[in-house]
PDB file of N, CA and C in Angstrom:
ATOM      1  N   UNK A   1      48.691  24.683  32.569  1.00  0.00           N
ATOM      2  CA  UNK A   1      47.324  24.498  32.097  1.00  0.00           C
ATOM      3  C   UNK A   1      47.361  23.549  30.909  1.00  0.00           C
ATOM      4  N   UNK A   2      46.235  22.436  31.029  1.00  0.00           N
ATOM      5  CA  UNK A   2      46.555  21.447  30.239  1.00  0.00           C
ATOM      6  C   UNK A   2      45.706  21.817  28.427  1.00  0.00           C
ATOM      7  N   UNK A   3      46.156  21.381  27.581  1.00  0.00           N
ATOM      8  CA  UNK A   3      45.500  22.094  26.401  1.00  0.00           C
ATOM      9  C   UNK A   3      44.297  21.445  26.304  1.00  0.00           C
ATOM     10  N   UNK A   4      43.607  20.661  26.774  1.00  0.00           N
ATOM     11  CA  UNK A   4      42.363  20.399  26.524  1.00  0.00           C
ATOM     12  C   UNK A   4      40.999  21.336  27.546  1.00  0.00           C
ATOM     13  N   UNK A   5      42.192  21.866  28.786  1.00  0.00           N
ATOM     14  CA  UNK A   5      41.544  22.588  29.004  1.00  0.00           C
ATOM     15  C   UNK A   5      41.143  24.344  28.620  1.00  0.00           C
ATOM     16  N   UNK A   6      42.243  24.467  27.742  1.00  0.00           N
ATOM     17  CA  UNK A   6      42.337  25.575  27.059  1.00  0.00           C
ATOM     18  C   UNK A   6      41.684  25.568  26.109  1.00  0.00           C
ATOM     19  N   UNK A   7      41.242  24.303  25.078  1.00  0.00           N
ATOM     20  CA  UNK A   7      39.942  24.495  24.282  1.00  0.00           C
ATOM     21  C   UNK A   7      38.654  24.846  24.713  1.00  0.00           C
ATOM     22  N   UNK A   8      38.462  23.924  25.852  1.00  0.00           N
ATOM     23  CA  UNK A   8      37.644  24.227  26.650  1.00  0.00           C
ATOM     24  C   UNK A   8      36.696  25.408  26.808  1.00  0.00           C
ATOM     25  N   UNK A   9      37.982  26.090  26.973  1.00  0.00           N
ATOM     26  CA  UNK A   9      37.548  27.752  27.767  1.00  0.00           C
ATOM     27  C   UNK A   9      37.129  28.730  26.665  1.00  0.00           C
ATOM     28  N   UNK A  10      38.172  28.282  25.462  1.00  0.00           N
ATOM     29  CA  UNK A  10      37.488  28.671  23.696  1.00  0.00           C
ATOM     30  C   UNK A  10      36.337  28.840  23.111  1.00  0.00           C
ATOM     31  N   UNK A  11      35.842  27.114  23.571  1.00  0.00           N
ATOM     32  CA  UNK A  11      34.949  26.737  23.024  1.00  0.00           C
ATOM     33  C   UNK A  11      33.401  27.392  24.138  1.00  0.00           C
ATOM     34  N   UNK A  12      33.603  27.279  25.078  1.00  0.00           N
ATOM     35  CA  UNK A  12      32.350  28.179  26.217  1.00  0.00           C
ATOM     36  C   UNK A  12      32.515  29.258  25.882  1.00  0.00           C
ATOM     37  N   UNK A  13      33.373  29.845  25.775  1.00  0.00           N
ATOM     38  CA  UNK A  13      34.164  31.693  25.432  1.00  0.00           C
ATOM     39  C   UNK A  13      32.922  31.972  24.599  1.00  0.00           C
ATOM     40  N   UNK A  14      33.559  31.198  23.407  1.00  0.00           N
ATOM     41  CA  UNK A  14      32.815  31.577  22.170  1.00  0.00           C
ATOM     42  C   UNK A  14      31.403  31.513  22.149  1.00  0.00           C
ATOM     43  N   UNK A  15      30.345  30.623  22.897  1.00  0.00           N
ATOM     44  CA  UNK A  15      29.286  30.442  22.976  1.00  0.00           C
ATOM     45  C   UNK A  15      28.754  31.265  24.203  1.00  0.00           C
ATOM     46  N   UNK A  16      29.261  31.462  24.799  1.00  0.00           N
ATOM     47  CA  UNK A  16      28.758  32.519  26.160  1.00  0.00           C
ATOM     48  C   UNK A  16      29.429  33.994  26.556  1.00  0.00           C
ATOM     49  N   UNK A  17      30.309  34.279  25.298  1.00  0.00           N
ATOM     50  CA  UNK A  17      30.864  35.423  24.947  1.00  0.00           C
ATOM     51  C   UNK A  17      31.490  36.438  27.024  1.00  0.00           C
ATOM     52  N   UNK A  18      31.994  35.698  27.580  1.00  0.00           N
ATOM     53  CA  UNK A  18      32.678  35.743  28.252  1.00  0.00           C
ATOM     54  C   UNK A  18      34.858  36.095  28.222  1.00  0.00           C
ATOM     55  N   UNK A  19      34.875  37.231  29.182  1.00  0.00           N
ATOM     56  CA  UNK A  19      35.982  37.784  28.631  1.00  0.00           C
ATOM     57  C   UNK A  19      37.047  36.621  29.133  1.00  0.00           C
ATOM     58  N   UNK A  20      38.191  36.766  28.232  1.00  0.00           N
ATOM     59  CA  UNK A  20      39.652  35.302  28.618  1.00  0.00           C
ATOM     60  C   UNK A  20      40.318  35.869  29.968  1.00  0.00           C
ATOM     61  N   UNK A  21      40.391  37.198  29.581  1.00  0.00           N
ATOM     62  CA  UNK A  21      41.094  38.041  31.167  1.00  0.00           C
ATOM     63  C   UNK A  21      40.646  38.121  32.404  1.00  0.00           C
ATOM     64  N   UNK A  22      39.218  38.085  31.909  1.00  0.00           N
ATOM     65  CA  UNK A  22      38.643  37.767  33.365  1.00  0.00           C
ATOM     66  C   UNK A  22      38.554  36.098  34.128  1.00  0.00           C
ATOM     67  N   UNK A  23      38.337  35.427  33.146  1.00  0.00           N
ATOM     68  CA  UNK A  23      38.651  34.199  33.844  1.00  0.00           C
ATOM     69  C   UNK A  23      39.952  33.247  34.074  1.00  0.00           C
ATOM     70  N   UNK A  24      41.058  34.387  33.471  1.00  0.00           N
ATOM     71  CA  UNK A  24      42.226  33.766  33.642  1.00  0.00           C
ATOM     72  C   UNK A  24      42.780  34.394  35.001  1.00  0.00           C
ATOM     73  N   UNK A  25      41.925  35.645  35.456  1.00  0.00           N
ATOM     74  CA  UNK A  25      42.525  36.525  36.663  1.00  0.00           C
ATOM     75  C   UNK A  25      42.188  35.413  37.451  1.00  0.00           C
ATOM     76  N   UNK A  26      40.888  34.832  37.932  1.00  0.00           N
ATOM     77  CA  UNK A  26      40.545  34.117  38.725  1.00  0.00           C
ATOM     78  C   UNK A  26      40.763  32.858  38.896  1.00  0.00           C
ATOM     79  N   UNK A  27      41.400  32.081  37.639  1.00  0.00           N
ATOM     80  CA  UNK A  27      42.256  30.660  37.857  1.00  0.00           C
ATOM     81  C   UNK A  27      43.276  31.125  38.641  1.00  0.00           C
ATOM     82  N   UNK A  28      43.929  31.737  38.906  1.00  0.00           N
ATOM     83  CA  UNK A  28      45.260  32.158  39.216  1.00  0.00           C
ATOM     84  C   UNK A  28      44.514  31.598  40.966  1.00  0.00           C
ATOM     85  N   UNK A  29      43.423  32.769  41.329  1.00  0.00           N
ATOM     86  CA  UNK A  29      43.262  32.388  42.548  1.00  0.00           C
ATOM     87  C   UNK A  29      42.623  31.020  43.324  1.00  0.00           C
ATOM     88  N   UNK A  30      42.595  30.094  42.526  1.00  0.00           N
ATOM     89  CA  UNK A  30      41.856  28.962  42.592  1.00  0.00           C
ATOM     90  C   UNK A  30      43.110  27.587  42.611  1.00  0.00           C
ATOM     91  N   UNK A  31      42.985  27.296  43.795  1.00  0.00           N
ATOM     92  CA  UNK A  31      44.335  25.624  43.631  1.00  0.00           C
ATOM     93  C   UNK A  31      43.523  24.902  42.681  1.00  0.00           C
ATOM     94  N   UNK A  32      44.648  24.160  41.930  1.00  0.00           N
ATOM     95  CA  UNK A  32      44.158  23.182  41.339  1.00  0.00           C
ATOM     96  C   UNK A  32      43.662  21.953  42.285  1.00  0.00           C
ATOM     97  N   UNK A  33      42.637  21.047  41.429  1.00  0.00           N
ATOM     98  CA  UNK A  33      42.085  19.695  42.145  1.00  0.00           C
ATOM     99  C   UNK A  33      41.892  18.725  41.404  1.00  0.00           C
ATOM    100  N   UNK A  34      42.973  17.441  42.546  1.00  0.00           N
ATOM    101  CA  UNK A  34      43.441  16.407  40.918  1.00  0.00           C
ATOM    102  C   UNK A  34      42.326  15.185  41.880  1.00  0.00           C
ATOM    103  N   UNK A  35      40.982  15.832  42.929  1.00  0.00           N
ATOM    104  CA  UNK A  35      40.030  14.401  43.387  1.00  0.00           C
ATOM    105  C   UNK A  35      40.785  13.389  44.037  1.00  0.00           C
ATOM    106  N   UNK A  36      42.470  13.203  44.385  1.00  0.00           N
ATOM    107  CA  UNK A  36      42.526  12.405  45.197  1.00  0.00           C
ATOM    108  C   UNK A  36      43.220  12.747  46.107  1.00  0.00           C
ATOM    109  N   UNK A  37      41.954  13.226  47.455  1.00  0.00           N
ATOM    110  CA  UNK A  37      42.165  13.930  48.334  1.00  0.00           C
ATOM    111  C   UNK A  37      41.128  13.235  49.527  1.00  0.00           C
ATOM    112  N   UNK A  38      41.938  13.681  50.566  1.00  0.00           N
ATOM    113  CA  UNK A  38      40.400  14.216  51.465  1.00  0.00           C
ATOM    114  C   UNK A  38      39.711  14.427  51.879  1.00  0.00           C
ATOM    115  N   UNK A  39      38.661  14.093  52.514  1.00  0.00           N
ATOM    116  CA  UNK A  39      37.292  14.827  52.607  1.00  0.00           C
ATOM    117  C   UNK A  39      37.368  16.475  53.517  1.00  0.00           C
ATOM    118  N   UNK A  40      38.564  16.842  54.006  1.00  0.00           N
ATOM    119  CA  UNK A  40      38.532  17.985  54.847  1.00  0.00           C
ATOM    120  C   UNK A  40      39.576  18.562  53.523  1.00  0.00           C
ATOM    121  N   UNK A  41      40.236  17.765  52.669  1.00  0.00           N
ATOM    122  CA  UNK A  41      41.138  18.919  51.427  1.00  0.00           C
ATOM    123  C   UNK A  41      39.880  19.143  50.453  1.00  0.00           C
ATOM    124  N   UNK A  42      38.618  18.404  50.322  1.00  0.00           N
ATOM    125  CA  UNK A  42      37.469  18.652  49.159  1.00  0.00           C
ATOM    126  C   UNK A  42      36.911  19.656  49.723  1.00  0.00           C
ATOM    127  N   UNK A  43      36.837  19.937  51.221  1.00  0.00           N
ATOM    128  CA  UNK A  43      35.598  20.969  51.509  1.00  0.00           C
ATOM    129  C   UNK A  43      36.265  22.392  51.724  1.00  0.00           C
ATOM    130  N   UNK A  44      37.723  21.591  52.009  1.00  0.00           N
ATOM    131  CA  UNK A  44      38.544  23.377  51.688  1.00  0.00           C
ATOM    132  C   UNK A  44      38.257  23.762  50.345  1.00  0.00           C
ATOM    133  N   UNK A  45      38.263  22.845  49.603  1.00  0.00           N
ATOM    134  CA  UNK A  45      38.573  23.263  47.789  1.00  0.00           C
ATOM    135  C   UNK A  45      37.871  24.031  47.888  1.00  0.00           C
ATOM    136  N   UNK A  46      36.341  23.413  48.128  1.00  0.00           N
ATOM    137  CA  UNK A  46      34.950  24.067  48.012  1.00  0.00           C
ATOM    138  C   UNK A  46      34.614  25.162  48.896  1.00  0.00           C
ATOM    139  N   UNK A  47      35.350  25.623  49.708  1.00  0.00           N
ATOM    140  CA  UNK A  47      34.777  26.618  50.469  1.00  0.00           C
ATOM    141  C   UNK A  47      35.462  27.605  49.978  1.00  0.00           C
ATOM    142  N   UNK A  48      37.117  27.717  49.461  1.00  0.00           N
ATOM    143  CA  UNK A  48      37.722  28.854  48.652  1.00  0.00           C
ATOM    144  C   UNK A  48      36.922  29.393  47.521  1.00  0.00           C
ATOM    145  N   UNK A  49      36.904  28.197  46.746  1.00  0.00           N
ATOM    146  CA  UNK A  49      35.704  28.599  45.872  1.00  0.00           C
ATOM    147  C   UNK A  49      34.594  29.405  45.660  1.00  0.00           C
ATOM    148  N   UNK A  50      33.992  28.842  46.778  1.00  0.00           N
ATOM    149  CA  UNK A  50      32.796  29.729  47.282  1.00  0.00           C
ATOM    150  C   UNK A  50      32.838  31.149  47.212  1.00  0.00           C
ATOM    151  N   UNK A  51      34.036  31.196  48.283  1.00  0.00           N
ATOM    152  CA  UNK A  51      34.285  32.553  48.946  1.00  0.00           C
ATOM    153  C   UNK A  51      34.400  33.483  47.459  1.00  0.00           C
ATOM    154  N   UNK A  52      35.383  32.962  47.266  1.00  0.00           N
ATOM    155  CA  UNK A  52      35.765  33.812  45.788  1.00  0.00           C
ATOM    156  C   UNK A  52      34.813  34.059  44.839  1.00  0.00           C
ATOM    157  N   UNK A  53      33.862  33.177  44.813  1.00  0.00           N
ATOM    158  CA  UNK A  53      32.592  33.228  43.841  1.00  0.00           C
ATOM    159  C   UNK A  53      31.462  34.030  44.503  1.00  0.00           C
ATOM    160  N   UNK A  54      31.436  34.837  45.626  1.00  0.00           N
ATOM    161  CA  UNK A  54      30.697  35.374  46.608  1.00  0.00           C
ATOM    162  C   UNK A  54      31.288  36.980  46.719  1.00  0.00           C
ATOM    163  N   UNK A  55      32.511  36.998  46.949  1.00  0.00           N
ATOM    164  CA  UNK A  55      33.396  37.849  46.916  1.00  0.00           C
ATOM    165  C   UNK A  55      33.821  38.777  45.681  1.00  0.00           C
ATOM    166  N   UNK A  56      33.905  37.619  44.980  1.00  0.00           N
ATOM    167  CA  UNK A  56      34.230  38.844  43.467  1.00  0.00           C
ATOM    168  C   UNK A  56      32.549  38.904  42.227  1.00  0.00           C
ATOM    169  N   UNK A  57      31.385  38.061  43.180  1.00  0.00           N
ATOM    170  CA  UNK A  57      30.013  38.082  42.561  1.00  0.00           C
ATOM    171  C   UNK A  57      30.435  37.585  41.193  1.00  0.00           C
ATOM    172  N   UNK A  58      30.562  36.240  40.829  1.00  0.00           N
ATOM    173  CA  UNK A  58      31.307  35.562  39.644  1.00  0.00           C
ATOM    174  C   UNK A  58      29.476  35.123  39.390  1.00  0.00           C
ATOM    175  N   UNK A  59      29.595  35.142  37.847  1.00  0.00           N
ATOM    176  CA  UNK A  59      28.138  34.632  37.656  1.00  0.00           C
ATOM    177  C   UNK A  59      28.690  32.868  37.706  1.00  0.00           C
ATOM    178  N   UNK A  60      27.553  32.083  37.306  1.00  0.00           N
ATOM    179  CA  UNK A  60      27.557  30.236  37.358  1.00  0.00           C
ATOM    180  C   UNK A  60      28.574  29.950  36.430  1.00  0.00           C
ATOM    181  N   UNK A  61      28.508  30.533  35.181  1.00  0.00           N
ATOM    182  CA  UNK A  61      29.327  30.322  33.976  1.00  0.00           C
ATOM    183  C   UNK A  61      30.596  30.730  34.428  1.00  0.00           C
ATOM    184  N   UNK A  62      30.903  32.027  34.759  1.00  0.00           N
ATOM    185  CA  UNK A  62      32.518  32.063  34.825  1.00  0.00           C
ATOM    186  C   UNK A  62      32.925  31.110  35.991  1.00  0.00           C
ATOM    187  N   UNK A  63      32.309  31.037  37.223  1.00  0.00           N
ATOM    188  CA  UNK A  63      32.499  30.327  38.255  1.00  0.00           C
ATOM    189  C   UNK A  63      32.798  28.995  37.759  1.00  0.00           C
ATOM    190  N   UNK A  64      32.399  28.483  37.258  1.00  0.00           N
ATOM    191  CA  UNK A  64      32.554  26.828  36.464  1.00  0.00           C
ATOM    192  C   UNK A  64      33.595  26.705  35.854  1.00  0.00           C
ATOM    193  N   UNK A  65      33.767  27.387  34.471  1.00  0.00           N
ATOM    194  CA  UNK A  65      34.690  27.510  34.051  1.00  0.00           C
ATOM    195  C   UNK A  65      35.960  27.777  34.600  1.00  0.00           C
ATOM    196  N   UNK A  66      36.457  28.643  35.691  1.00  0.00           N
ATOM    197  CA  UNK A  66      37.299  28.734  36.547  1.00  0.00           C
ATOM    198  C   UNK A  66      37.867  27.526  37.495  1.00  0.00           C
ATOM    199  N   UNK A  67      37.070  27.191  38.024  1.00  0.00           N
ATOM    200  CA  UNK A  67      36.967  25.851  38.429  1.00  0.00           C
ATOM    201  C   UNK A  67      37.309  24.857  37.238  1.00  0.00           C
ATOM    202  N   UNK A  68      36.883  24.590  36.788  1.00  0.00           N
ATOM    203  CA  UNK A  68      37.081  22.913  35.634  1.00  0.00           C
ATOM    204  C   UNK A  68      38.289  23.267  35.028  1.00  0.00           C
ATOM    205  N   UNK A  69      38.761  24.674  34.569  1.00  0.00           N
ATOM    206  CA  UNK A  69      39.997  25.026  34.226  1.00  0.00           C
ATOM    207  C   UNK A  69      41.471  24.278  35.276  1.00  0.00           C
ATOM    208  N   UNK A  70      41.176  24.339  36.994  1.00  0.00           N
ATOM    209  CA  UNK A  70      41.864  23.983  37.876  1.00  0.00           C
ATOM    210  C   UNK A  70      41.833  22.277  37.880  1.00  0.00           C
ATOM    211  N   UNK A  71      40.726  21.430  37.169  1.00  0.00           N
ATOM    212  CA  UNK A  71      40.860  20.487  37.575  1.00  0.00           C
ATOM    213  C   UNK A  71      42.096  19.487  36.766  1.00  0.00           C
ATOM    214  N   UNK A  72      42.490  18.508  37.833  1.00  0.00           N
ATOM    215  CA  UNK A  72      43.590  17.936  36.934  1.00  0.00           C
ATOM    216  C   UNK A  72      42.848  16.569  37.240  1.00  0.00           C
ATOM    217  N   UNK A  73      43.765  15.285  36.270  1.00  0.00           N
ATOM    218  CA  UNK A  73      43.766  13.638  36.772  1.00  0.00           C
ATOM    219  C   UNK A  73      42.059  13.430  36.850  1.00  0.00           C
ATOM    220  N   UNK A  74      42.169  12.379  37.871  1.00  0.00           N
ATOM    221  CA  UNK A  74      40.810  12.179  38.005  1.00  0.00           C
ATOM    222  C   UNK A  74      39.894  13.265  38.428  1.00  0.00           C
ATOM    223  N   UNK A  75      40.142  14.265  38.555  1.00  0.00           N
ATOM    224  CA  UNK A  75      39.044  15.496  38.974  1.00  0.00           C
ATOM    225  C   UNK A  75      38.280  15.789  37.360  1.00  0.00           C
ATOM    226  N   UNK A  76      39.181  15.869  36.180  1.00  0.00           N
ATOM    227  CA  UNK A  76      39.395  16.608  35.085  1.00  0.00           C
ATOM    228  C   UNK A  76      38.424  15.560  34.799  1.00  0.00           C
ATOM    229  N   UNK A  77      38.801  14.012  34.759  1.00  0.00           N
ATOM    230  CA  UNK A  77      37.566  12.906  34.122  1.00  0.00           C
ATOM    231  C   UNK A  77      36.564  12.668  34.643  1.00  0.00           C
ATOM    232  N   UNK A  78      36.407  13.647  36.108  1.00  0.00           N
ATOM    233  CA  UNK A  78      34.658  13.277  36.245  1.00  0.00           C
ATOM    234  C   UNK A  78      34.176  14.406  35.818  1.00  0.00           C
ATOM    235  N   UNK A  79      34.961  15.763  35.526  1.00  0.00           N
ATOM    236  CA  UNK A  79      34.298  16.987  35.237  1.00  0.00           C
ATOM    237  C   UNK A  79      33.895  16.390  33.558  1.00  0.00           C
ATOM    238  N   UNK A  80      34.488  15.794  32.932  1.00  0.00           N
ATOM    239  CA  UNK A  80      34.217  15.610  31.794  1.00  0.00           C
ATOM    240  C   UNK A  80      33.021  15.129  31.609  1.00  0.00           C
ATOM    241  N   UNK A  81      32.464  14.193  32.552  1.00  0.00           N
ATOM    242  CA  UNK A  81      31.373  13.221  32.872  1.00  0.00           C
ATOM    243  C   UNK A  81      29.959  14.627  33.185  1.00  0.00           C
ATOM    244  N   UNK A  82      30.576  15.075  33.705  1.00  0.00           N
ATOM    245  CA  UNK A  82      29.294  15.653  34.207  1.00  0.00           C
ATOM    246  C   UNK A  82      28.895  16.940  33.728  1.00  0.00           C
ATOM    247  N   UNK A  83      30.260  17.417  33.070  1.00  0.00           N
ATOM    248  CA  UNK A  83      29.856  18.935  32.020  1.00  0.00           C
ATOM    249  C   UNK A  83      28.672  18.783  31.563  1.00  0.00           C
ATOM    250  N   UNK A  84      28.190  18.826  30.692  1.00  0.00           N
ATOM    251  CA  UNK A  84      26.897  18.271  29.968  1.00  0.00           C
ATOM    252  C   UNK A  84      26.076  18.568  30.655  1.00  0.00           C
ATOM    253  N   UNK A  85      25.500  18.168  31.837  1.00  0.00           N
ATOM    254  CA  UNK A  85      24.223  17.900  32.893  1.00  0.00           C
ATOM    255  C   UNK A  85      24.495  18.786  33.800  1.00  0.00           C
ATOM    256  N   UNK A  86      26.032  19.592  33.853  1.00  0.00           N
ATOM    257  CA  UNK A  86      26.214  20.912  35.006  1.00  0.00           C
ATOM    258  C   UNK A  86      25.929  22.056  34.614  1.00  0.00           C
ATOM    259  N   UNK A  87      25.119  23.037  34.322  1.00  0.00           N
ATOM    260  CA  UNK A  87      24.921  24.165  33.845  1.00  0.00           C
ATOM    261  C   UNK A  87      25.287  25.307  35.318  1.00  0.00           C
ATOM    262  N   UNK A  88      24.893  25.013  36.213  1.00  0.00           N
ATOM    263  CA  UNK A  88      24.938  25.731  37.471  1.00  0.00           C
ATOM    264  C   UNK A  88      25.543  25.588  38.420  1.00  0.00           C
ATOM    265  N   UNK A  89      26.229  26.872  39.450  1.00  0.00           N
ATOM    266  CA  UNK A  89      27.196  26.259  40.650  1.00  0.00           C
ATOM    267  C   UNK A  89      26.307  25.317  41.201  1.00  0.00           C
ATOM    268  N   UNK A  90      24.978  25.683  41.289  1.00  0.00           N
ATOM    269  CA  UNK A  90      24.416  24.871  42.837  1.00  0.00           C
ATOM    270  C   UNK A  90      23.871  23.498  42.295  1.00  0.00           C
ATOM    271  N   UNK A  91      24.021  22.979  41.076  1.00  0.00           N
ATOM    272  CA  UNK A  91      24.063  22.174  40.438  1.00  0.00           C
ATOM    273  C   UNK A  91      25.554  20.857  40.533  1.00  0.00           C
ATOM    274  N   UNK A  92      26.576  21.914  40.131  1.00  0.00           N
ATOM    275  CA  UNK A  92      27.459  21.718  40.756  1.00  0.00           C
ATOM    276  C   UNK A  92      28.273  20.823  41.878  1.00  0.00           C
ATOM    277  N   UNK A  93      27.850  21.961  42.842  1.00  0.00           N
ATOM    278  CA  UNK A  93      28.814  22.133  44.520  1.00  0.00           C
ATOM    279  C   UNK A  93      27.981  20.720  44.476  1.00  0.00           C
ATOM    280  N   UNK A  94      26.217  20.051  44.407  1.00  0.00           N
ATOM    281  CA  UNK A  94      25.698  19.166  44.791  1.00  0.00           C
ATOM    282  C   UNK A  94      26.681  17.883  44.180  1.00  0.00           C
ATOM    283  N   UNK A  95      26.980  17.701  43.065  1.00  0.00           N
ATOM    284  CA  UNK A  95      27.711  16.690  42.191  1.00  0.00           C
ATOM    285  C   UNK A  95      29.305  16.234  43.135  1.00  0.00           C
ATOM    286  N   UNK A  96      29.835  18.013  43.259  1.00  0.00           N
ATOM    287  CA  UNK A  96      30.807  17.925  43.969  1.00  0.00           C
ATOM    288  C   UNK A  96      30.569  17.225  45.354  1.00  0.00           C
ATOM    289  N   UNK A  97      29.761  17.303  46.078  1.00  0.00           N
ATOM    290  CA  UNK A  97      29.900  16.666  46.966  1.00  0.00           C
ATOM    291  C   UNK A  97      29.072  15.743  47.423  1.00  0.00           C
ATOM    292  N   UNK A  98      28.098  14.974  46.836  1.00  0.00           N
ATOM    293  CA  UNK A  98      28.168  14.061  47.044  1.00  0.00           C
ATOM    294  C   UNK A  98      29.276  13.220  46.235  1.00  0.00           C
ATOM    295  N   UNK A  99      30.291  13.375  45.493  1.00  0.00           N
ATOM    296  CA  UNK A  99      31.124  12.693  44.938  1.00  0.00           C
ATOM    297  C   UNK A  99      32.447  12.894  45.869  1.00  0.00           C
ATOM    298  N   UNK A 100      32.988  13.833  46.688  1.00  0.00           N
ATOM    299  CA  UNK A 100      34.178  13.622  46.652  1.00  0.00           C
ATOM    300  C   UNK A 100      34.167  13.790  48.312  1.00  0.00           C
ATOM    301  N   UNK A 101      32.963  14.813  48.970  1.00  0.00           N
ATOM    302  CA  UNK A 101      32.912  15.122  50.832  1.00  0.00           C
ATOM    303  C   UNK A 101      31.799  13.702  50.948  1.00  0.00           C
ATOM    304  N   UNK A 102      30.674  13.459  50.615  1.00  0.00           N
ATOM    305  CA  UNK A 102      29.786  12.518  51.040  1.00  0.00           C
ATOM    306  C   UNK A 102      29.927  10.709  50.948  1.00  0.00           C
ATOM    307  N   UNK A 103      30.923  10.745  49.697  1.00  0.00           N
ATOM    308  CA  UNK A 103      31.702   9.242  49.291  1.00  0.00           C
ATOM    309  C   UNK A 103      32.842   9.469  50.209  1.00  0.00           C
ATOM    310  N   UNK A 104      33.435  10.235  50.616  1.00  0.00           N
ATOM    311  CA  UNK A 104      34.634  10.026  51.283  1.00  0.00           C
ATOM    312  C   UNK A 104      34.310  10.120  52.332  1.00  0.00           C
ATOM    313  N   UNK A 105      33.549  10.261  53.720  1.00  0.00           N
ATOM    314  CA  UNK A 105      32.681  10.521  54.539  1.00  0.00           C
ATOM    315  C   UNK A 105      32.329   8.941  54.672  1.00  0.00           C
ATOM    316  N   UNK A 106      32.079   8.063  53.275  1.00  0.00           N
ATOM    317  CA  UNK A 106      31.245   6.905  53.517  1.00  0.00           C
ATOM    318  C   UNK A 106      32.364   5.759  53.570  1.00  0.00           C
ATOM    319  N   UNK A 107      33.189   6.348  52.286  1.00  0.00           N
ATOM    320  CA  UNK A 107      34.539   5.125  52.726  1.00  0.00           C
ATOM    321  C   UNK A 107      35.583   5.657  53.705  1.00  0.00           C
ATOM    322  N   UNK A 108      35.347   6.457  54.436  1.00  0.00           N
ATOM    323  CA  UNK A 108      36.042   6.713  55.867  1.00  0.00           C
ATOM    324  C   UNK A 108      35.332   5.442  57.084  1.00  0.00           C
ATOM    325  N   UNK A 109      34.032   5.386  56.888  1.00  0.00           N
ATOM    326  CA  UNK A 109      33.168   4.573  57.858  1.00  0.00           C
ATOM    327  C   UNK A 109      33.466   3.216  57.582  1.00  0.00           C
ATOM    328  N   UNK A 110      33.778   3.442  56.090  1.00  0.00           N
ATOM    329  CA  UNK A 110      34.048   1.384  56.131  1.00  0.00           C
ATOM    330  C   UNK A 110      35.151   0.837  55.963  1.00  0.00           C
ATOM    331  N   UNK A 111      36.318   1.984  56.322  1.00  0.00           N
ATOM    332  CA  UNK A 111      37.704   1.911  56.340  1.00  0.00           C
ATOM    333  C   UNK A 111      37.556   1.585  58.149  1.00  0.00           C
ATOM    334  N   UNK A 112      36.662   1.975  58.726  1.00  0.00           N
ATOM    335  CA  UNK A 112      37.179   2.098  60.907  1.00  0.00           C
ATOM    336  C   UNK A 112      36.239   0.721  60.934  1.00  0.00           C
ATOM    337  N   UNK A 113      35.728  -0.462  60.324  1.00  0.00           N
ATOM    338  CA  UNK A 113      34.700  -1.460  60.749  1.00  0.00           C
ATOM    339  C   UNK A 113      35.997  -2.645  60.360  1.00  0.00           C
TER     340      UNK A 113
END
C-alpha cells in the first residue's frame, strides 16, 4: 500500500469518522487496478466490486475508499482527478466506465479499421 494512499484513508477517516479495520478488512478482498487493462479485466474489476459492495452492504464512502485504496499507476492519477467531483458509487462506476469499459470498447473499434 502506497503512502499517499494511506493519508488518504486518514484524512476521509477523520472527516467521515469511519472505522480503519473495517476498511482495511475489505482492501484485502479487492485486486488492485493499475487502468492498463482490458475492457473484459475493467468490467471484472467492476463487477467484484459490486458484488462485495452488495454483499457485505458497504455504504458509498467505505466502498470508495476501498476501492481508490487498490488503485495503482495510472488508475491512482485519474482517481486523483476525479476524487473531488466523486462523492458516490453510482457517480463513480459512471466515471469508471465510461473511462476505462466505454473508451476501450471505442479504441478496440479503431484498432479492427
Amino acid at each position: 500500500m502506497a503512502n499517499n494512499n494511506v493519508n488518504d484513508i486518514t484524512t476521509i477517516h477523520q472527516t467521515k469518522h469511519i472505522n480503519n479495520d473495517t476498511v482495511l478488512q475489505y482492501v484485502q478482498l479487492v485486486d488492485q487496478f493499475d487502468g492498463k487493462c482490458d475492457v473484459i479485466t475493467a468490467e471484472a474489476w467492476l463487477k467484484s466490486v459490486n458484488k462485495l459492495r452488495m454483499f457485505s452492504n458497504l455504504d458509498d464512502t467505505t466502498v470508495l475508499i476501498t476501492m481508490c485504496i487498490n488503485f495503482k499507476g495510472e488508475a491512482q492519477k485519474w482517481w486523483n482527478q476525479i476524487e473531488d467531483t466523486t462523492k458516490t458509487w453510482c457517480a463513480f462506476e459512471e466515471k469508471f466506465k465510461d473511462k476505462y469499459i466505454h473508451n476501450g470498447i471505442k479504441r478496440g473499434r479503431k484498432s479492427k479499421k
